[in-house]
ModelCIF file with pLDDT and N, C-alpha, C, O atoms, coordinates in Angstrom:
data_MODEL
#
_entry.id   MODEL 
#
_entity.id                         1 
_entity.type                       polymer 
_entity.pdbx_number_of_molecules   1 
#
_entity_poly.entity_id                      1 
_entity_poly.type                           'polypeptide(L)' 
_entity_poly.nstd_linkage                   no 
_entity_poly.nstd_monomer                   no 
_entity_poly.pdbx_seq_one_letter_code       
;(UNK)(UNK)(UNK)(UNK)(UNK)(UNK)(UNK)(UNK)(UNK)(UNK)(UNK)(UNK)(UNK)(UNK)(UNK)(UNK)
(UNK)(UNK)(UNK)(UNK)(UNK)(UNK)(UNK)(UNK)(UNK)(UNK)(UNK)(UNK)(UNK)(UNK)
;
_entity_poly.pdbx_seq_one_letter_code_can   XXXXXXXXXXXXXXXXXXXXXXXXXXXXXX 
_entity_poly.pdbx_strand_id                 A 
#
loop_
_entity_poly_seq.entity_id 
_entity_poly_seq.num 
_entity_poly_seq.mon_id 
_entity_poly_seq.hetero 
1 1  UNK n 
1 2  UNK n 
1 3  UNK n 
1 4  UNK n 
1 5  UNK n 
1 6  UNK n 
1 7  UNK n 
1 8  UNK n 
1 9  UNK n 
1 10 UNK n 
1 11 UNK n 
1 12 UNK n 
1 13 UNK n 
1 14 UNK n 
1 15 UNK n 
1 16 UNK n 
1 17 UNK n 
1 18 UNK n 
1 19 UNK n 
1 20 UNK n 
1 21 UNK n 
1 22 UNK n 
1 23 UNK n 
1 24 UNK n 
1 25 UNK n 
1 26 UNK n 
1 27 UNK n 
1 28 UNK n 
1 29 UNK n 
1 30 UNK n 
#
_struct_asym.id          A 
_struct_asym.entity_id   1 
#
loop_
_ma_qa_metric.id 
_ma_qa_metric.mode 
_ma_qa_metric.name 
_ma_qa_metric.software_group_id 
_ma_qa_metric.type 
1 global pLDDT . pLDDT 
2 local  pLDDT . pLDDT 
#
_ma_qa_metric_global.metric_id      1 
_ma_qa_metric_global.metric_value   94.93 
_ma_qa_metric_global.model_id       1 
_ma_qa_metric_global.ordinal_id     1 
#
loop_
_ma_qa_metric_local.label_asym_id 
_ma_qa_metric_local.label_comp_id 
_ma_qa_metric_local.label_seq_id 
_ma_qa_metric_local.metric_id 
_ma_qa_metric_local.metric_value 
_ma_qa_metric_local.model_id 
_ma_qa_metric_local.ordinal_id 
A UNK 1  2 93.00 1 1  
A UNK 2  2 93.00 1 2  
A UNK 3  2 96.00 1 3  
A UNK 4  2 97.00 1 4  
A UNK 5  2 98.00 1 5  
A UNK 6  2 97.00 1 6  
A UNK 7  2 97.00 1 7  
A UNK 8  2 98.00 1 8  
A UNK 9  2 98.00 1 9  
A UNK 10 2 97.00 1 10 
A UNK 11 2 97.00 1 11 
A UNK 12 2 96.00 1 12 
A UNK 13 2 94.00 1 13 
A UNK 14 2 94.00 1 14 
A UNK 15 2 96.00 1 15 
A UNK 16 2 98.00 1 16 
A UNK 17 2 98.00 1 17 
A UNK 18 2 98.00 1 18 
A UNK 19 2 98.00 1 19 
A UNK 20 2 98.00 1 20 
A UNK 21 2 97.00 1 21 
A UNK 22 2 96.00 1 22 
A UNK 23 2 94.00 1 23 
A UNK 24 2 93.00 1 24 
A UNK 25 2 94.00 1 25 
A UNK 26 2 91.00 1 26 
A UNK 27 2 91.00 1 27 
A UNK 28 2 89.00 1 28 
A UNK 29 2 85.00 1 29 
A UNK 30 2 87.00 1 30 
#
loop_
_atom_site.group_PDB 
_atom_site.id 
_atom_site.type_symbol 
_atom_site.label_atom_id 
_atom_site.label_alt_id 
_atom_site.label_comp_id 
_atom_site.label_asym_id 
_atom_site.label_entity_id 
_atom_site.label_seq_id 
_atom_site.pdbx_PDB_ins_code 
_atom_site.Cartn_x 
_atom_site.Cartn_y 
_atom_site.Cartn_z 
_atom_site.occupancy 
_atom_site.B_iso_or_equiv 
_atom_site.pdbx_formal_charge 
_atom_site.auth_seq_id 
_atom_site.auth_comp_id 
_atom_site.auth_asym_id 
_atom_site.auth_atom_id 
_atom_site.pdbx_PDB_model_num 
ATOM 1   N N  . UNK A 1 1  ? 0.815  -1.227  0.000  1.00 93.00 ? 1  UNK A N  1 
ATOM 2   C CA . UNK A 1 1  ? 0.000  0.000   0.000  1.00 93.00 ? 1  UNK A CA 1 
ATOM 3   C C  . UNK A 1 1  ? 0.844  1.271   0.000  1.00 93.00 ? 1  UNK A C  1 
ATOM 4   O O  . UNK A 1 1  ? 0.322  2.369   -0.192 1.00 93.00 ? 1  UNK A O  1 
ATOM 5   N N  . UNK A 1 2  ? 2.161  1.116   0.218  1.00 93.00 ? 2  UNK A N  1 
ATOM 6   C CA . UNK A 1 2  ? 2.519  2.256   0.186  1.00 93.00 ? 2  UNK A CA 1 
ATOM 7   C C  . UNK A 1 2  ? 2.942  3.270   1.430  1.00 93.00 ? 2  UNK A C  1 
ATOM 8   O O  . UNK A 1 2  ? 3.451  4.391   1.457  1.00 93.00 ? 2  UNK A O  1 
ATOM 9   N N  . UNK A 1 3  ? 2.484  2.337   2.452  1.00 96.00 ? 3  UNK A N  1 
ATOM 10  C CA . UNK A 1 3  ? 2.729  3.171   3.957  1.00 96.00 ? 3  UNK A CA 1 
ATOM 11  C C  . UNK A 1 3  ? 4.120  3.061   3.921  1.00 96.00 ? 3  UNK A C  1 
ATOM 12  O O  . UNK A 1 3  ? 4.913  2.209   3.519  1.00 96.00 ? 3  UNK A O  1 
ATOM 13  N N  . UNK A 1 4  ? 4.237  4.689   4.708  1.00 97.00 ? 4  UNK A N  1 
ATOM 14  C CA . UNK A 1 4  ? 5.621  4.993   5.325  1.00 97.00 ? 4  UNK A CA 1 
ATOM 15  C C  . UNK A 1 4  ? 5.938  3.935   6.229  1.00 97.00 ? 4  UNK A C  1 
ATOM 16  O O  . UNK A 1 4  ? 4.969  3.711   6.955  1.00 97.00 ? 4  UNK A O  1 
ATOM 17  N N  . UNK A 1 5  ? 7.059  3.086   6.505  1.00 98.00 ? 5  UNK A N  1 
ATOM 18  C CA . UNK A 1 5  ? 7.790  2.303   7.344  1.00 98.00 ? 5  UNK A CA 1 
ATOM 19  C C  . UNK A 1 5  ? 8.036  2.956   8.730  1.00 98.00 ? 5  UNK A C  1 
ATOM 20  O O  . UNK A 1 5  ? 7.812  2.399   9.805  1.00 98.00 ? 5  UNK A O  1 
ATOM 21  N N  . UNK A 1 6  ? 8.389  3.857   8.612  1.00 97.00 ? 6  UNK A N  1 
ATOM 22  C CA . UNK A 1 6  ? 8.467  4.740   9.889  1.00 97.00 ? 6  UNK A CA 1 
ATOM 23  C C  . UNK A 1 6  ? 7.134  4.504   10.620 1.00 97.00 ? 6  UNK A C  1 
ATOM 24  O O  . UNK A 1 6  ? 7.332  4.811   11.796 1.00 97.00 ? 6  UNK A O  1 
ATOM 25  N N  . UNK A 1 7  ? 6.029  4.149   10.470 1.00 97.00 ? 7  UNK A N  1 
ATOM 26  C CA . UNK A 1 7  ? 4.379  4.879   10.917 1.00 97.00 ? 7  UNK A CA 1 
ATOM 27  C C  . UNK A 1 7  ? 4.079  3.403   11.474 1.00 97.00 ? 7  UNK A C  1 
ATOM 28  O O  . UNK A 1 7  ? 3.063  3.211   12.142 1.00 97.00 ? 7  UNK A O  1 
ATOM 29  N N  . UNK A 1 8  ? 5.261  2.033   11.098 1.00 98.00 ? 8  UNK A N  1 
ATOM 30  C CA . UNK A 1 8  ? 5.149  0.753   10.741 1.00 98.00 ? 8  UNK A CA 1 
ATOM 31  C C  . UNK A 1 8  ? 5.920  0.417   12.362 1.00 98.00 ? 8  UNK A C  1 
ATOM 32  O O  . UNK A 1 8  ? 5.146  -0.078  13.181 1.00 98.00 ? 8  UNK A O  1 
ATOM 33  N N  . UNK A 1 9  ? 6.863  0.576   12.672 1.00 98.00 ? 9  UNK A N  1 
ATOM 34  C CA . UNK A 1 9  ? 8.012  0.180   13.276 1.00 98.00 ? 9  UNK A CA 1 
ATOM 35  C C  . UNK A 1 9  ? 7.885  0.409   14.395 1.00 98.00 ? 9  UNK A C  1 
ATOM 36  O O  . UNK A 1 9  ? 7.269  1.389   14.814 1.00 98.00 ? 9  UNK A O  1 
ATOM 37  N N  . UNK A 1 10 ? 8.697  -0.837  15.432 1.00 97.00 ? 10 UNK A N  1 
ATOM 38  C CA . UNK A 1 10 ? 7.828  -0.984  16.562 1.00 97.00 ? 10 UNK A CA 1 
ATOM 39  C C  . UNK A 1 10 ? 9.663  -0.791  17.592 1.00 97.00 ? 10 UNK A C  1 
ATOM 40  O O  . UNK A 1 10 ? 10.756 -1.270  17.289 1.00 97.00 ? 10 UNK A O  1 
ATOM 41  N N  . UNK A 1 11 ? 9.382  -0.158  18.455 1.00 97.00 ? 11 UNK A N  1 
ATOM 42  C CA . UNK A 1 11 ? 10.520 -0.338  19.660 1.00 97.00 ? 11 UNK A CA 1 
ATOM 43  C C  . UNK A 1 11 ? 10.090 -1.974  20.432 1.00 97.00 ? 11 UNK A C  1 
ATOM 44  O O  . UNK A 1 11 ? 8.905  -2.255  20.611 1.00 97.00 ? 11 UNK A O  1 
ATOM 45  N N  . UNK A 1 12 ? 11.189 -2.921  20.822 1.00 96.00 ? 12 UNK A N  1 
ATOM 46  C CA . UNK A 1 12 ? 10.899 -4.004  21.244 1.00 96.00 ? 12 UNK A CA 1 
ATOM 47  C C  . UNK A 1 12 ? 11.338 -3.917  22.929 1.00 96.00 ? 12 UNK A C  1 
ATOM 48  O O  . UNK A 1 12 ? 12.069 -2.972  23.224 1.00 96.00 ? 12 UNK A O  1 
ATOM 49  N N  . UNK A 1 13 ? 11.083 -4.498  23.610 1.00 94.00 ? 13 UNK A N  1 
ATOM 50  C CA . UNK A 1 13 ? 12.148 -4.049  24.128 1.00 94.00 ? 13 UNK A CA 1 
ATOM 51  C C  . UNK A 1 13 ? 13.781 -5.138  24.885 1.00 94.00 ? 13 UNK A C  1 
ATOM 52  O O  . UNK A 1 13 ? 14.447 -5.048  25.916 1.00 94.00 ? 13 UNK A O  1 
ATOM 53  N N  . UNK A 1 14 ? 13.811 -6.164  23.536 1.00 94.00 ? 14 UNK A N  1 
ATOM 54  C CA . UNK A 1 14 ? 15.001 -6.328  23.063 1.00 94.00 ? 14 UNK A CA 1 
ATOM 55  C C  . UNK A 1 14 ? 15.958 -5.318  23.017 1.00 94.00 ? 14 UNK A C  1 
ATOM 56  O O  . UNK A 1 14 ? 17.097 -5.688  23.298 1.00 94.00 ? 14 UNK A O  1 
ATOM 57  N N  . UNK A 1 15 ? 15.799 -4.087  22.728 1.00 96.00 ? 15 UNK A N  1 
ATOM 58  C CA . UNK A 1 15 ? 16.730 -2.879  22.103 1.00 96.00 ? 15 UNK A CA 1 
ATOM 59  C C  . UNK A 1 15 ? 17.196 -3.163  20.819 1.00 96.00 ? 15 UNK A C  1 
ATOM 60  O O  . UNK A 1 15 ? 18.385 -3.144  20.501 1.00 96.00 ? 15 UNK A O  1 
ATOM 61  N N  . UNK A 1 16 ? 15.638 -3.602  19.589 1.00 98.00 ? 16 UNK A N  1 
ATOM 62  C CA . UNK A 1 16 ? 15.685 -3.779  18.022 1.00 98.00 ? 16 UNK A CA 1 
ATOM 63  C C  . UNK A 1 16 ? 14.305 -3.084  17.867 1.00 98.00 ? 16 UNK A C  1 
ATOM 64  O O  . UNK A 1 16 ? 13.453 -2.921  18.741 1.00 98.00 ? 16 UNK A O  1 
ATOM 65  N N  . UNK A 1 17 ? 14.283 -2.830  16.976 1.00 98.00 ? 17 UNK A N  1 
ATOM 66  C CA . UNK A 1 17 ? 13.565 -2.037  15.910 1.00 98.00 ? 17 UNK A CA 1 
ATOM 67  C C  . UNK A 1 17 ? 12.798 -3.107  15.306 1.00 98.00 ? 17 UNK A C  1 
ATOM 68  O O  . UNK A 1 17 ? 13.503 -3.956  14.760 1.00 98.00 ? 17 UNK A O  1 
ATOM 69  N N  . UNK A 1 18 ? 11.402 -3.324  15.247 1.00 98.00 ? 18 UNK A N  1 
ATOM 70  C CA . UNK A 1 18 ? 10.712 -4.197  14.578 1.00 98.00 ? 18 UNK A CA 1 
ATOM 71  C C  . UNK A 1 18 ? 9.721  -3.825  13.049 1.00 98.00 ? 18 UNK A C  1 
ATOM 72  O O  . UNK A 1 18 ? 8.869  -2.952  13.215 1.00 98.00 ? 18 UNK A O  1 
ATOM 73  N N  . UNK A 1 19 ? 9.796  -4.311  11.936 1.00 98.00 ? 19 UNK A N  1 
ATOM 74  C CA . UNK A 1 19 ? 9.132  -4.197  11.494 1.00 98.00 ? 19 UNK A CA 1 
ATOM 75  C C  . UNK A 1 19 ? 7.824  -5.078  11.012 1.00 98.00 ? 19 UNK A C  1 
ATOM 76  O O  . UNK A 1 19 ? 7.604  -5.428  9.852  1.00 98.00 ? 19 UNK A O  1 
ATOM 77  N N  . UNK A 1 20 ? 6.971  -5.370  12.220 1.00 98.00 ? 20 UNK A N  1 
ATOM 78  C CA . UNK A 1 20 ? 5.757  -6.576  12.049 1.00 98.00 ? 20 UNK A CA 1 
ATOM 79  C C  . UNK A 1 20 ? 4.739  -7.011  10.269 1.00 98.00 ? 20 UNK A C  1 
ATOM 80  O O  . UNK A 1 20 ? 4.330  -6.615  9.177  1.00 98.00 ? 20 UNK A O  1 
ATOM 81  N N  . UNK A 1 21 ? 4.859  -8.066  11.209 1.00 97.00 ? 21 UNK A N  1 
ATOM 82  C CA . UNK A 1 21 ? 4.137  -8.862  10.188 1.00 97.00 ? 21 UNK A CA 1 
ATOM 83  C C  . UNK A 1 21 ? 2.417  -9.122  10.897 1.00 97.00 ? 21 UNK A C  1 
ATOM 84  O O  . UNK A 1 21 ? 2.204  -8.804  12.067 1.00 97.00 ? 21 UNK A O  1 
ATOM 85  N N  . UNK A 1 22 ? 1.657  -9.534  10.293 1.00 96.00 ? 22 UNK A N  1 
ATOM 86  C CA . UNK A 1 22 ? 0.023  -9.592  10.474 1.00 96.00 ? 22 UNK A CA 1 
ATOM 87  C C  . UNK A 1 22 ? -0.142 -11.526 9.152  1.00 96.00 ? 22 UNK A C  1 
ATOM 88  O O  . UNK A 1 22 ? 0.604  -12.151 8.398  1.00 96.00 ? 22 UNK A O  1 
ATOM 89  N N  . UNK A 1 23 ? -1.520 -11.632 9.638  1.00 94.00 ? 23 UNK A N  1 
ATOM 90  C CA . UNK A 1 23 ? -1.463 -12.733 8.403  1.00 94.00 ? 23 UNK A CA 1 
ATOM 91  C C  . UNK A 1 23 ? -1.908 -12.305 7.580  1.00 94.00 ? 23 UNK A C  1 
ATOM 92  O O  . UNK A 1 23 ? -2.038 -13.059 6.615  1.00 94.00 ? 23 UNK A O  1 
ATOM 93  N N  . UNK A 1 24 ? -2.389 -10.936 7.439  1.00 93.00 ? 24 UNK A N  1 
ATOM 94  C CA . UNK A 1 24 ? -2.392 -9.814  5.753  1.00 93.00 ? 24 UNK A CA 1 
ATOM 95  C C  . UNK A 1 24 ? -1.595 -10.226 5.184  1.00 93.00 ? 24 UNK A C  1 
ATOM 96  O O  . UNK A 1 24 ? -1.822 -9.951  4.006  1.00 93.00 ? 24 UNK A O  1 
ATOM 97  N N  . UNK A 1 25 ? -0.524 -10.884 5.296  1.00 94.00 ? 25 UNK A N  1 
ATOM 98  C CA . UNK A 1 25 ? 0.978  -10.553 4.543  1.00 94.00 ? 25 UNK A CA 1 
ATOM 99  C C  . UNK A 1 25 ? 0.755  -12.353 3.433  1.00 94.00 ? 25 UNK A C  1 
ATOM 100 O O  . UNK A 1 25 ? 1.184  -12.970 2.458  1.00 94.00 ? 25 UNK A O  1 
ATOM 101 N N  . UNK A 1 26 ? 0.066  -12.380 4.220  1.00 91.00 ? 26 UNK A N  1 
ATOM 102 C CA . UNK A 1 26 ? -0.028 -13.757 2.640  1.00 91.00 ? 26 UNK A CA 1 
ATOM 103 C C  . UNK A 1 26 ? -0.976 -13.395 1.756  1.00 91.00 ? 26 UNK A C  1 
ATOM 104 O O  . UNK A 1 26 ? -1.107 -14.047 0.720  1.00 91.00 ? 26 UNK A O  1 
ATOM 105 N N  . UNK A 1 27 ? -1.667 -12.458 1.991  1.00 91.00 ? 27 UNK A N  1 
ATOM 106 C CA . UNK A 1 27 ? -2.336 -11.514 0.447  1.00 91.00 ? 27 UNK A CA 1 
ATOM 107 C C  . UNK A 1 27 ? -1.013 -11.137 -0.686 1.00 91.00 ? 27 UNK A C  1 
ATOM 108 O O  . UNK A 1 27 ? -1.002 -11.284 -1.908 1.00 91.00 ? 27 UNK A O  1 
ATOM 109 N N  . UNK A 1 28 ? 0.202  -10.534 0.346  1.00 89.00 ? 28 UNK A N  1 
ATOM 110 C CA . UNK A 1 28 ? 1.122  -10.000 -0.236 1.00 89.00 ? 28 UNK A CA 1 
ATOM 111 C C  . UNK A 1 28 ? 1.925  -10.626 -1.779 1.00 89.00 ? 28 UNK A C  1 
ATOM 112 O O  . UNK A 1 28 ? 2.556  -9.985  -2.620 1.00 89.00 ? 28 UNK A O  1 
ATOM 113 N N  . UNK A 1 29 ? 1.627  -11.987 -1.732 1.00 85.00 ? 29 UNK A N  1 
ATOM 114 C CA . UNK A 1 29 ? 2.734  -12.551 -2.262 1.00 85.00 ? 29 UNK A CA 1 
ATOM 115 C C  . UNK A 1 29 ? 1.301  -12.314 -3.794 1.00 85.00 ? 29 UNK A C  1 
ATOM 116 O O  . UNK A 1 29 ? 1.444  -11.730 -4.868 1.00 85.00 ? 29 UNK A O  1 
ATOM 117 N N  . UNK A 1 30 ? 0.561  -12.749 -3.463 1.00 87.00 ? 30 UNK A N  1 
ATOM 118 C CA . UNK A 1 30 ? -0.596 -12.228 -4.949 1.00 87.00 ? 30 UNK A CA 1 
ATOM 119 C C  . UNK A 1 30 ? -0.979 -10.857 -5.481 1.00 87.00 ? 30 UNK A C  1 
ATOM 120 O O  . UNK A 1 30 ? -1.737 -10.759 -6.446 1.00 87.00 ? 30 UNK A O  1 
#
Protein backbone atom coordinates (compact mmCIF):
# COMPACT_ATOMS: atom_id res chain seq x y z
CA UNK A 1 0.00 0.00 0.00
CA UNK A 2 2.52 2.26 0.19
CA UNK A 3 2.73 3.17 3.96
CA UNK A 4 5.62 4.99 5.33
CA UNK A 5 7.79 2.30 7.34
CA UNK A 6 8.47 4.74 9.89
CA UNK A 7 4.38 4.88 10.92
CA UNK A 8 5.15 0.75 10.74
CA UNK A 9 8.01 0.18 13.28
CA UNK A 10 7.83 -0.98 16.56
CA UNK A 11 10.52 -0.34 19.66
CA UNK A 12 10.90 -4.00 21.24
CA UNK A 13 12.15 -4.05 24.13
CA UNK A 14 15.00 -6.33 23.06
CA UNK A 15 16.73 -2.88 22.10
CA UNK A 16 15.69 -3.78 18.02
CA UNK A 17 13.56 -2.04 15.91
CA UNK A 18 10.71 -4.20 14.58
CA UNK A 19 9.13 -4.20 11.49
CA UNK A 20 5.76 -6.58 12.05
CA UNK A 21 4.14 -8.86 10.19
CA UNK A 22 0.02 -9.59 10.47
CA UNK A 23 -1.46 -12.73 8.40
CA UNK A 24 -2.39 -9.81 5.75
CA UNK A 25 0.98 -10.55 4.54
CA UNK A 26 -0.03 -13.76 2.64
CA UNK A 27 -2.34 -11.51 0.45
CA UNK A 28 1.12 -10.00 -0.24
CA UNK A 29 2.73 -12.55 -2.26
CA UNK A 30 -0.60 -12.23 -4.95
Amino acid sequence: KGLDAREVIIATDDGVDLLPATIELARAEA
